[in-house]
C-alpha atoms as a PDB file:
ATOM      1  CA  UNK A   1       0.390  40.437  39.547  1.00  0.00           C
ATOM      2  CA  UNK A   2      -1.970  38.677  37.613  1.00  0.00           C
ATOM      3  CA  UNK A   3       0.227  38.735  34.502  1.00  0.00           C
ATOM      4  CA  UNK A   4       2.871  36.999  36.489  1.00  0.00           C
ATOM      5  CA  UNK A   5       0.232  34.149  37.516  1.00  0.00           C
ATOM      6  CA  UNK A   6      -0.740  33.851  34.320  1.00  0.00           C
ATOM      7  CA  UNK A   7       2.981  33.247  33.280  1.00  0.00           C
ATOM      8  CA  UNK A   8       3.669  30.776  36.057  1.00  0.00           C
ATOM      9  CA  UNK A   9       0.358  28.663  35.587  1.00  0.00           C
ATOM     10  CA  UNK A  10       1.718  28.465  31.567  1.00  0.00           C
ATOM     11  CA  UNK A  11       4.960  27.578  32.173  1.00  0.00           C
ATOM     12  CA  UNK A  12       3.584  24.848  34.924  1.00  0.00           C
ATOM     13  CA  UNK A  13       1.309  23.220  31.806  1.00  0.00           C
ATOM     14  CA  UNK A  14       3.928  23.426  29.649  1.00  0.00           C
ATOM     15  CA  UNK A  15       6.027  21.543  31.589  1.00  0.00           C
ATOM     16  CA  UNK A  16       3.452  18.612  32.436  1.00  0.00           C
ATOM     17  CA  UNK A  17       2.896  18.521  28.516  1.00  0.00           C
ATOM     18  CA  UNK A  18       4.245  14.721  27.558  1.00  0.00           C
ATOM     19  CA  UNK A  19       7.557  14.540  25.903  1.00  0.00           C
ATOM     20  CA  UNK A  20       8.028  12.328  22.689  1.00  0.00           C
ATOM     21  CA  UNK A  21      10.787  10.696  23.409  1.00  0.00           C
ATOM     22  CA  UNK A  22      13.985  11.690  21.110  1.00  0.00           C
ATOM     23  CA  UNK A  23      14.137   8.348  19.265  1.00  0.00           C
ATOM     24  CA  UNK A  24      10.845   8.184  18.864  1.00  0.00           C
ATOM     25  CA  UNK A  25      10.169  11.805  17.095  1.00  0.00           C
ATOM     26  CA  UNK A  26      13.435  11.135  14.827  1.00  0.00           C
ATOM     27  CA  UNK A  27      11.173   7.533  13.538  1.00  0.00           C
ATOM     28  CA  UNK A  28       8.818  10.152  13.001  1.00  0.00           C
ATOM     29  CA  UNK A  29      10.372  12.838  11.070  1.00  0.00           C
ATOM     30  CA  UNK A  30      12.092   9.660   8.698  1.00  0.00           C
ATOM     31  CA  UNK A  31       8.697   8.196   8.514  1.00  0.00           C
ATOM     32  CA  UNK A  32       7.112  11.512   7.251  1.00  0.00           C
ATOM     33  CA  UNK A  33      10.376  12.216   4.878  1.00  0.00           C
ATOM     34  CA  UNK A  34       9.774   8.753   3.473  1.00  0.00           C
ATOM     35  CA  UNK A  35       6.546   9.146   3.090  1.00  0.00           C
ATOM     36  CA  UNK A  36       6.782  13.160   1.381  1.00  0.00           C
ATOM     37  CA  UNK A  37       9.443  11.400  -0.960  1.00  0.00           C
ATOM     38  CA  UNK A  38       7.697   8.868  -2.154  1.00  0.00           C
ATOM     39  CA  UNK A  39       4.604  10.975  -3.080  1.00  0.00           C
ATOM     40  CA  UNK A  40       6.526  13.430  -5.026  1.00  0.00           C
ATOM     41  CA  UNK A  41       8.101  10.322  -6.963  1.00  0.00           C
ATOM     42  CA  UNK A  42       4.895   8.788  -7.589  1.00  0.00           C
ATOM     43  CA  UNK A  43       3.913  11.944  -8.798  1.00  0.00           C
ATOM     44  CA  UNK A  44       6.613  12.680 -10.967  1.00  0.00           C
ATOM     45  CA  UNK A  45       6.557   9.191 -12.105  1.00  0.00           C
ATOM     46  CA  UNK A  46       2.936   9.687 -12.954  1.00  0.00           C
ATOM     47  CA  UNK A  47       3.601  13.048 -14.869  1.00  0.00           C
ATOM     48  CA  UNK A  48       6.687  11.240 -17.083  1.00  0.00           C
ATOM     49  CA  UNK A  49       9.253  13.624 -15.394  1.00  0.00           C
ATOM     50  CA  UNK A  50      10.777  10.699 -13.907  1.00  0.00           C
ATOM     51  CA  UNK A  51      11.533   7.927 -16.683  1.00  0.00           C
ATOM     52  CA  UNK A  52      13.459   5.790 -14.220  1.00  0.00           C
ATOM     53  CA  UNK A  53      10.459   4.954 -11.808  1.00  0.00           C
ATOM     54  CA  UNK A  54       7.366   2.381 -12.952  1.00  0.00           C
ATOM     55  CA  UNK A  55       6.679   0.479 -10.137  1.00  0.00           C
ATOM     56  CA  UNK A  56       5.440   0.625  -6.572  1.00  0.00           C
ATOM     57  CA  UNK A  57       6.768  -1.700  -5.006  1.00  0.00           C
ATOM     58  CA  UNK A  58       5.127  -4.044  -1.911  1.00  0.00           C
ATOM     59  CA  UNK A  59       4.785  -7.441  -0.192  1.00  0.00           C
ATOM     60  CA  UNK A  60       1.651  -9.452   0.103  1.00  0.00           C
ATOM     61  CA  UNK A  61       1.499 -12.172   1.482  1.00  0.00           C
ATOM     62  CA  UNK A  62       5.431 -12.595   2.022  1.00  0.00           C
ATOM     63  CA  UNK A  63       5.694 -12.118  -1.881  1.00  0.00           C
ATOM     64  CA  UNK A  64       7.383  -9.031  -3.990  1.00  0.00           C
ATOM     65  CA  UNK A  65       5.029  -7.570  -6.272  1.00  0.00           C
ATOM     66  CA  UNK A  66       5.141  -4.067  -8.686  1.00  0.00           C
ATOM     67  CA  UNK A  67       2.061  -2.001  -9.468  1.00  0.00           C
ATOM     68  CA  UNK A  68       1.720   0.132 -11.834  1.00  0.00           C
ATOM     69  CA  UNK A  69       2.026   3.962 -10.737  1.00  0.00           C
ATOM     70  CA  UNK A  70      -1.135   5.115 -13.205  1.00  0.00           C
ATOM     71  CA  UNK A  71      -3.117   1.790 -11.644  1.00  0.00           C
ATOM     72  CA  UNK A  72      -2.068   2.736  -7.601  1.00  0.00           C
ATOM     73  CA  UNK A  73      -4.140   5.100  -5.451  1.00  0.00           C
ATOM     74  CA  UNK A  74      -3.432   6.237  -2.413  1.00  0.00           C
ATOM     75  CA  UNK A  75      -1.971   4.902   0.291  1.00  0.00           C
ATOM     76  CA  UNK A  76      -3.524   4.670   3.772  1.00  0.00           C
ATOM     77  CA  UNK A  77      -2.678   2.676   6.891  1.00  0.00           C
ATOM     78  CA  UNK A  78      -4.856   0.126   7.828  1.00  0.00           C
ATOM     79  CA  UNK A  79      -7.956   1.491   9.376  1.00  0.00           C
ATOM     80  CA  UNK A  80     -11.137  -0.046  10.701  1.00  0.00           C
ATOM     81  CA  UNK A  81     -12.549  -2.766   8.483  1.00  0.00           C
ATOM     82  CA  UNK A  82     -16.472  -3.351   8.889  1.00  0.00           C
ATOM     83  CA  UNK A  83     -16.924  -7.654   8.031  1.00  0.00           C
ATOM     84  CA  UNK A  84     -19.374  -8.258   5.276  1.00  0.00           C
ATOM     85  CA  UNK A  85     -21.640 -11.201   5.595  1.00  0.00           C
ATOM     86  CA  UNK A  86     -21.736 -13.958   3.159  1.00  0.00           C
ATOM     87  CA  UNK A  87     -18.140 -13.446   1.399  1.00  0.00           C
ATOM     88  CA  UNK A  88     -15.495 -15.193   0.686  1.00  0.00           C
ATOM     89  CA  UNK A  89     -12.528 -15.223   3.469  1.00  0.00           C
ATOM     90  CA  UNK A  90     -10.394 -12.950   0.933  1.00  0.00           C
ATOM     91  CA  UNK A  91     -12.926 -10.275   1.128  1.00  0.00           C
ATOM     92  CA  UNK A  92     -11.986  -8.080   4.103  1.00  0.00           C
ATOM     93  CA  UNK A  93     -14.622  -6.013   4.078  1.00  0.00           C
ATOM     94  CA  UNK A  94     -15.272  -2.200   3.922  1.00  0.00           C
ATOM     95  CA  UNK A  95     -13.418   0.780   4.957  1.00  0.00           C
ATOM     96  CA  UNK A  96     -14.036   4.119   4.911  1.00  0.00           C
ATOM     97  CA  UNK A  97     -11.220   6.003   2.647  1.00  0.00           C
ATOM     98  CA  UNK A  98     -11.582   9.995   3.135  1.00  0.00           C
ATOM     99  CA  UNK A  99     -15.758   9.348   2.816  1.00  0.00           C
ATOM    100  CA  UNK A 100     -15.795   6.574   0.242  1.00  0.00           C
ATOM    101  CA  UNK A 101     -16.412   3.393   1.168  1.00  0.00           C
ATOM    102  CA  UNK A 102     -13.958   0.610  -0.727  1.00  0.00           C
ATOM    103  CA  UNK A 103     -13.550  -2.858  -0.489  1.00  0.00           C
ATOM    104  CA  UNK A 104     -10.898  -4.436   1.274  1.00  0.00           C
ATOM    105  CA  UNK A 105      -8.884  -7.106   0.001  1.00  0.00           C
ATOM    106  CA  UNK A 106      -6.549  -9.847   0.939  1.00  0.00           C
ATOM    107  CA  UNK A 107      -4.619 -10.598  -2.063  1.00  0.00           C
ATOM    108  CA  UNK A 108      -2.310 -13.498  -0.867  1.00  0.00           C
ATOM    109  CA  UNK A 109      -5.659 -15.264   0.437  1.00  0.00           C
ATOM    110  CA  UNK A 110      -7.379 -14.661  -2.627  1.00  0.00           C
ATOM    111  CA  UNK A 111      -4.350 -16.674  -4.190  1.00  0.00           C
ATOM    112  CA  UNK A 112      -5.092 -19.581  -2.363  1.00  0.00           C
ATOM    113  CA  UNK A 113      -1.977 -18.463   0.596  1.00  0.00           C
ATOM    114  CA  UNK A 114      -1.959 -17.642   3.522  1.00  0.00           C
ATOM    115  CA  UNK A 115      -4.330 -14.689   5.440  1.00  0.00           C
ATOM    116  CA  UNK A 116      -2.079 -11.432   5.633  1.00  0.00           C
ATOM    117  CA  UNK A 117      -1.890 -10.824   9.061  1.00  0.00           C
ATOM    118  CA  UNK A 118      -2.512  -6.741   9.657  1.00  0.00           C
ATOM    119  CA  UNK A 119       0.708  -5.253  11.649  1.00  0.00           C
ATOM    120  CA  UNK A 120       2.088  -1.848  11.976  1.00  0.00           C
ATOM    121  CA  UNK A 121       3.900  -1.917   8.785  1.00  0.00           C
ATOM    122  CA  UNK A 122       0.649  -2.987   6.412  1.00  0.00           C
ATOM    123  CA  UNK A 123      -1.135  -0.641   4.364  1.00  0.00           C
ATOM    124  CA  UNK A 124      -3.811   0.031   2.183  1.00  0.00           C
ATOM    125  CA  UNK A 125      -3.288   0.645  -1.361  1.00  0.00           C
ATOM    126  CA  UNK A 126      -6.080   1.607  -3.203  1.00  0.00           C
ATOM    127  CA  UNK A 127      -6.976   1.090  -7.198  1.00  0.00           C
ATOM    128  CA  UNK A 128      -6.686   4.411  -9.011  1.00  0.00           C
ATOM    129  CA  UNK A 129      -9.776   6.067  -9.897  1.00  0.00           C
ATOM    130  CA  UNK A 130      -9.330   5.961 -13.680  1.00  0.00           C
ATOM    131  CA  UNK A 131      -9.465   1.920 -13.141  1.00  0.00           C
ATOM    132  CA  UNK A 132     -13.583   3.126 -11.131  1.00  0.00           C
ATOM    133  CA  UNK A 133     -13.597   0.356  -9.068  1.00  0.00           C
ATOM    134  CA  UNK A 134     -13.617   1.271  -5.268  1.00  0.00           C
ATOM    135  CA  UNK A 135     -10.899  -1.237  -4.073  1.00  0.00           C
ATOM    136  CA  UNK A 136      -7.896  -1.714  -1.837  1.00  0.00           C
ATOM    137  CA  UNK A 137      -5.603  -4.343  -1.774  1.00  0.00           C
ATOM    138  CA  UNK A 138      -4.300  -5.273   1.665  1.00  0.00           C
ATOM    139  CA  UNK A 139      -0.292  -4.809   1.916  1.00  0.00           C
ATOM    140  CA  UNK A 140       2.266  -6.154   4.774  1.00  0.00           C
ATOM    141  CA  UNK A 141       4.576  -3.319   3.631  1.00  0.00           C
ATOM    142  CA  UNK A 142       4.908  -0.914   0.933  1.00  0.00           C
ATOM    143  CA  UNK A 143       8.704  -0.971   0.117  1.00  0.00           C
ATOM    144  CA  UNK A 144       8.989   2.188  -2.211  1.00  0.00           C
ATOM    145  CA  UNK A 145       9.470   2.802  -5.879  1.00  0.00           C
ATOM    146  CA  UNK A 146      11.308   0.202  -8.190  1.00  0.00           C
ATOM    147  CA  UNK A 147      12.566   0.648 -12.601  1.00  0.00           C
ATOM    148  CA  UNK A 148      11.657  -2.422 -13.771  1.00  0.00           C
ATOM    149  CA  UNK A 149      13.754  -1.404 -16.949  1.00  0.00           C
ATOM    150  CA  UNK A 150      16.780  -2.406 -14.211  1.00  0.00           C
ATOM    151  CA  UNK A 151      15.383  -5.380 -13.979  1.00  0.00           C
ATOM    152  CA  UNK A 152      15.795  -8.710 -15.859  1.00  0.00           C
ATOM    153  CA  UNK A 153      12.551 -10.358 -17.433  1.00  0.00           C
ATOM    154  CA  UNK A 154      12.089 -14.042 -16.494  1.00  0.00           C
ATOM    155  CA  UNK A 155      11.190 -16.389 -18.804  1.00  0.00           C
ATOM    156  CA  UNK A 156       7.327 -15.849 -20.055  1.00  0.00           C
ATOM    157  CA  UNK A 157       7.367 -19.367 -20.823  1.00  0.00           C
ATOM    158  CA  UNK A 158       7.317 -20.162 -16.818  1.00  0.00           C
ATOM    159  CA  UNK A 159       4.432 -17.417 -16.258  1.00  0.00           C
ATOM    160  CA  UNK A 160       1.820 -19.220 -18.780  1.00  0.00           C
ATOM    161  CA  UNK A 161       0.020 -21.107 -16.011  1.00  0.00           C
ATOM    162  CA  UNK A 162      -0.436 -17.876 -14.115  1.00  0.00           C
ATOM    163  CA  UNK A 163      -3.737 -15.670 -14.419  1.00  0.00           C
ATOM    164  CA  UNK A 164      -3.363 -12.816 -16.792  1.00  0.00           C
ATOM    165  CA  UNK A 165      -2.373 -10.283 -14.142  1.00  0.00           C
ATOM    166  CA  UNK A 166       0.220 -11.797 -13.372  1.00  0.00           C
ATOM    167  CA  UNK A 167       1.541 -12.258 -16.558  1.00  0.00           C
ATOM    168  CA  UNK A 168       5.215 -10.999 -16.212  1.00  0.00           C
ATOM    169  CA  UNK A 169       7.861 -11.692 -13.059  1.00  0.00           C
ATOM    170  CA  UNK A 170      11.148 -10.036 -12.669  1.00  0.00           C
ATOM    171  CA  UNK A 171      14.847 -10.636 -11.104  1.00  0.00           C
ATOM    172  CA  UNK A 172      16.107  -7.366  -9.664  1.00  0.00           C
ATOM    173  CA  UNK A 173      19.850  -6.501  -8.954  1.00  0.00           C
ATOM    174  CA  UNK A 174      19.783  -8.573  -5.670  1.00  0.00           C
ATOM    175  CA  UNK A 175      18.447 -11.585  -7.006  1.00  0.00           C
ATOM    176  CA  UNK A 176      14.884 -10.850  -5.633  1.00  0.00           C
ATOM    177  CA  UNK A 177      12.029 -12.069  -7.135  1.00  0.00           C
ATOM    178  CA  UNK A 178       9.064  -9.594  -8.320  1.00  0.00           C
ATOM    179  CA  UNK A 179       6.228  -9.734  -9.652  1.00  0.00           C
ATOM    180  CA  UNK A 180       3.804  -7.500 -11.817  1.00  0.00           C
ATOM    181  CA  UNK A 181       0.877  -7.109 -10.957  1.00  0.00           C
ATOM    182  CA  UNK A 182      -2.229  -5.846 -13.051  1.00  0.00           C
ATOM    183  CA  UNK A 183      -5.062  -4.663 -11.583  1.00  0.00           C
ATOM    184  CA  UNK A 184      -6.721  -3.271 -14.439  1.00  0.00           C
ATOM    185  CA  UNK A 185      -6.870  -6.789 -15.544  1.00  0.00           C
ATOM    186  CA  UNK A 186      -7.561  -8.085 -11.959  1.00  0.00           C
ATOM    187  CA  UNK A 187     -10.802  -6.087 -12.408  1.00  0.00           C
ATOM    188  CA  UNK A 188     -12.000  -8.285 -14.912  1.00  0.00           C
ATOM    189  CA  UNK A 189     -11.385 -12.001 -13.090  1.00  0.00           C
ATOM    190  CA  UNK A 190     -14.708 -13.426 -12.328  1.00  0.00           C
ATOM    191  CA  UNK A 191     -13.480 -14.857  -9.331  1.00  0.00           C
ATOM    192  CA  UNK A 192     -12.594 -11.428  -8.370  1.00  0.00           C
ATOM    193  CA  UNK A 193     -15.860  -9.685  -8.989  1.00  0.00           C
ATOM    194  CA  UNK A 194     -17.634 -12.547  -7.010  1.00  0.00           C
ATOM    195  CA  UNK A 195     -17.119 -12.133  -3.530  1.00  0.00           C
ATOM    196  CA  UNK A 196     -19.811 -14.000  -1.988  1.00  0.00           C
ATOM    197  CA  UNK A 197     -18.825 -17.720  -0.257  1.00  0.00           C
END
């Protein structure tokens, strides 16, 4: 008797538990795919097994840029952001990244544009430890991975009033603009390593 209870009261939870609903859990399960294929490309890339990827690829600030896969970190969603006194309006602030604190920054503002406004699609990408600075650059959307050897080099001659890392910009296949970003060499701006206002 009891065993029969006991079967009835855990088919009665089971069937309160919420539902995803269908659409939803296939977003999901593409999300997650997306997600476990771009790791294992940025690691492959990484390693030099893949010779056709060299670029992660995101906006900021409505603007197509490429990292470097040996510069990138991880990749996080946006979580909370604690303000920081006294900076400058490009400095987000801090966020805790798996118990390390990093800085938080708006790229496009730090430009002079626009503030990136923080939406379901923006990320997080972090600098790569090797660079050992404990930053991440604010992202509307992380687009994948991108061969800039498919791409055509625009004239360097146009890029000379432009800081250092952003020394070289691109024309893919689709007549999109990109551009590659440095941030080894955004490291060393002095603008950059003051964030005070």
């Amino acid at each position: 008797m009891d065993s029969a209870n006991s079967s009835r009261e855990a088919s009665a939870a089971l069937s309160h538990t919420p539902q995803i609903s269908p659409d939803r859990a296939a977003r999901r399960a593409r999300m997650r795919d997306f997600q476990t294929h771009l790791v294992d490309r940025m690691h492959a890339a990484r390693s030099g097994a893949d010779a056709h990827v060299n670029g992660l690829a995101v906006v900021i600030g409505g603007s197509r840029y490429l990292l470097d896969l040996k510069q990138a970190g991880e990749i996080t969603t946006v979580g909370a952001i604690t303000g920081v006194p006294l900076t400058a309006d490009w400095f987000l602030g801090l966020s805790n990244l798996r118990g390390n604190l990093i800085s938080i920054i708006d790229l496009a503002r730090f430009q002079g544009g626009e503030s990136t406004v923080i939406e379901k699609d923006s990320r997080v990408v972090a600098f790569a430890p090797a660079l050992g600075f404990n930053c991440g650059l604010l992202v509307s959307r992380v687009l994948g991975l991108r061969n800039v050897a498919e791409m055509t080099l625009k004239n360097p001659a146009a890029a000379a009033d432009n800081p250092p890392w952003l020394a070289r910009h691109y024309v893919d296949q689709e007549a999109q603009d990109w551009t590659e970003l440095d941030l080894s060499l955004i490291t060393q701006d002095s603008r950059f390593l003051h964030v005070g206002s």
